[in-house]
Protein backbone atom coordinates (compact mmCIF):
# COMPACT_ATOMS: atom_id res chain seq x y z
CA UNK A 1 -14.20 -89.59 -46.59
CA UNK A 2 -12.25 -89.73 -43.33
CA UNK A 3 -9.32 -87.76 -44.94
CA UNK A 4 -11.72 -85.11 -45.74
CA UNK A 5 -13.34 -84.89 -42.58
CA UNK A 6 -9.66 -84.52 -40.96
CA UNK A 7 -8.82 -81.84 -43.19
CA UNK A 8 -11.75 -80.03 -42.24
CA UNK A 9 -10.91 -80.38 -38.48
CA UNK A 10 -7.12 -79.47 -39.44
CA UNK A 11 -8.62 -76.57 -40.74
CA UNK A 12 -10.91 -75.37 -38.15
CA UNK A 13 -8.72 -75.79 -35.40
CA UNK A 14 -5.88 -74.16 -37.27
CA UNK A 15 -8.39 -71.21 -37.63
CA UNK A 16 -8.18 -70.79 -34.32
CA UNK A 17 -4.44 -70.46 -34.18
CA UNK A 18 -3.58 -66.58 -33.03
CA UNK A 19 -6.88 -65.71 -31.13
CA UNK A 20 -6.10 -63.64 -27.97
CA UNK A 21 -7.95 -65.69 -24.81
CA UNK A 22 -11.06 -63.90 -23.16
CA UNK A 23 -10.55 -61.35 -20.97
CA UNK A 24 -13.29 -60.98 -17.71
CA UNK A 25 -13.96 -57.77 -16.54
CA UNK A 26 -11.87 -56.98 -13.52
CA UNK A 27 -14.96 -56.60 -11.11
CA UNK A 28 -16.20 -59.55 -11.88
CA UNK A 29 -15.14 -61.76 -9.29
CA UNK A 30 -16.19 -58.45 -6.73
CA UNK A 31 -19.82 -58.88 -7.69
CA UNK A 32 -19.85 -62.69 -7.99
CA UNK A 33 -19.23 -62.84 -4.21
CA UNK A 34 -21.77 -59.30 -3.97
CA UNK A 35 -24.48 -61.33 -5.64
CA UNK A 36 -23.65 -64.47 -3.38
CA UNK A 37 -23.59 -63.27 0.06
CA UNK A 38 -25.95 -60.45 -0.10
CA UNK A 39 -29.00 -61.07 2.03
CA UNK A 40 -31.79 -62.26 0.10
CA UNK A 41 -34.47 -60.63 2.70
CA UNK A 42 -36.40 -57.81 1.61
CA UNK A 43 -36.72 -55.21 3.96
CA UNK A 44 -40.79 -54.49 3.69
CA UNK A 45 -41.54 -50.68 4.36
CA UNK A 46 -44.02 -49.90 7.68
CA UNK A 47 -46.28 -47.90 5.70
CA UNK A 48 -47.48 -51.19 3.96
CA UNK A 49 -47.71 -53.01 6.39
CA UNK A 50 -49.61 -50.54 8.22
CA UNK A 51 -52.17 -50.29 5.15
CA UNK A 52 -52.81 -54.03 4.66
CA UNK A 53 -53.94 -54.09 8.49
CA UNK A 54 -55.41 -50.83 7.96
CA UNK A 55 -57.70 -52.55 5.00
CA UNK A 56 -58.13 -56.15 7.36
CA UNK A 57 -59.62 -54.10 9.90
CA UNK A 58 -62.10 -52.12 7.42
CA UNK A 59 -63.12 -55.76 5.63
CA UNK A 60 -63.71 -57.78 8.93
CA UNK A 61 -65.95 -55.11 10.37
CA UNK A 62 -67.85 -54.69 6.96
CA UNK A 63 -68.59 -58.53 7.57
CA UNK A 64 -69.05 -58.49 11.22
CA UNK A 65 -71.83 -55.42 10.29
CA UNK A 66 -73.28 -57.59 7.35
CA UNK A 67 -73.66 -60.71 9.67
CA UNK A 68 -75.07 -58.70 12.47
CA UNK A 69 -77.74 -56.97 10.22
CA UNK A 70 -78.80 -60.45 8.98
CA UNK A 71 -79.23 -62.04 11.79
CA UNK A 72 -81.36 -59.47 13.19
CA UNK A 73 -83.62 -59.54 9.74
CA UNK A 74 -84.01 -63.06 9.58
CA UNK A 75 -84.99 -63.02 13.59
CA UNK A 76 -87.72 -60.18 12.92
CA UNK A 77 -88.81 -62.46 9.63
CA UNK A 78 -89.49 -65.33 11.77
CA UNK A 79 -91.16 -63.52 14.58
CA UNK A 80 -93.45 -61.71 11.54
CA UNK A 81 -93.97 -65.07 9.89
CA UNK A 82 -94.94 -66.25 13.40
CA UNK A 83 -97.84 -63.22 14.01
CA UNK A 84 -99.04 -63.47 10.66
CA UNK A 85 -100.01 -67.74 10.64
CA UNK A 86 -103.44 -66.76 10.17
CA UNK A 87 -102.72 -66.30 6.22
CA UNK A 88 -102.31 -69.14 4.39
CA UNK A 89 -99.80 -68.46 1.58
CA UNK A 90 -102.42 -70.57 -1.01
CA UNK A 91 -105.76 -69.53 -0.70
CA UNK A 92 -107.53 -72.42 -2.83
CA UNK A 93 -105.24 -75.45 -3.66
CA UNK A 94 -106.36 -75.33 -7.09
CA UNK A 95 -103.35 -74.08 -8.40
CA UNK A 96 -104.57 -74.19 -12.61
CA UNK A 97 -107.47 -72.41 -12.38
């Protein structure tokens, strides 16, 4: 069994007899080092930087209006709810009649 298995090596490296080496392409080495050494920052356009604040500033004062409005609702609700004591919200406590 160990002959066989040497003839097949025998074989397979003999097949190999007569084939030419690999050949790299003659830039390669160029863009290796291109690829290694080039800066890995990207340079990020004005313009989008410009529209992200742009779209910040248009978010935080949509909020800043929302929390303003709110506060001046629920102030008004307690000074109604205040004036208007007189009312009882449950007119009878019997509540399954």
């Amino acid at each position: 069994m160990s002959t066989e298995k040497e003839q097949w090596m025998d074989e397979v490296f003999n097949s190999l007899e007569g084939m030419q080496r690999a050949q790299p392409d003659e830039k390669l080495f160029e863009n290796i080092e291109k690829h290694l050494f080039a800066p890995e920052t990207k340079v990020i356009p004005l313009y989008w930087i410009r529209t992200a604040v742009a779209a910040a500033v248009v978010v935080l004062s949509i909020n800043l209006y929302g929390v303003y409005e709110y506060t001046q609702r629920s102030s008004s609700q307690v000074e109604q709810s205040n004036t208007d004591s007189s009312y009882p919200l449950i007119s009878s406590y019997n509540l399954y009649e």
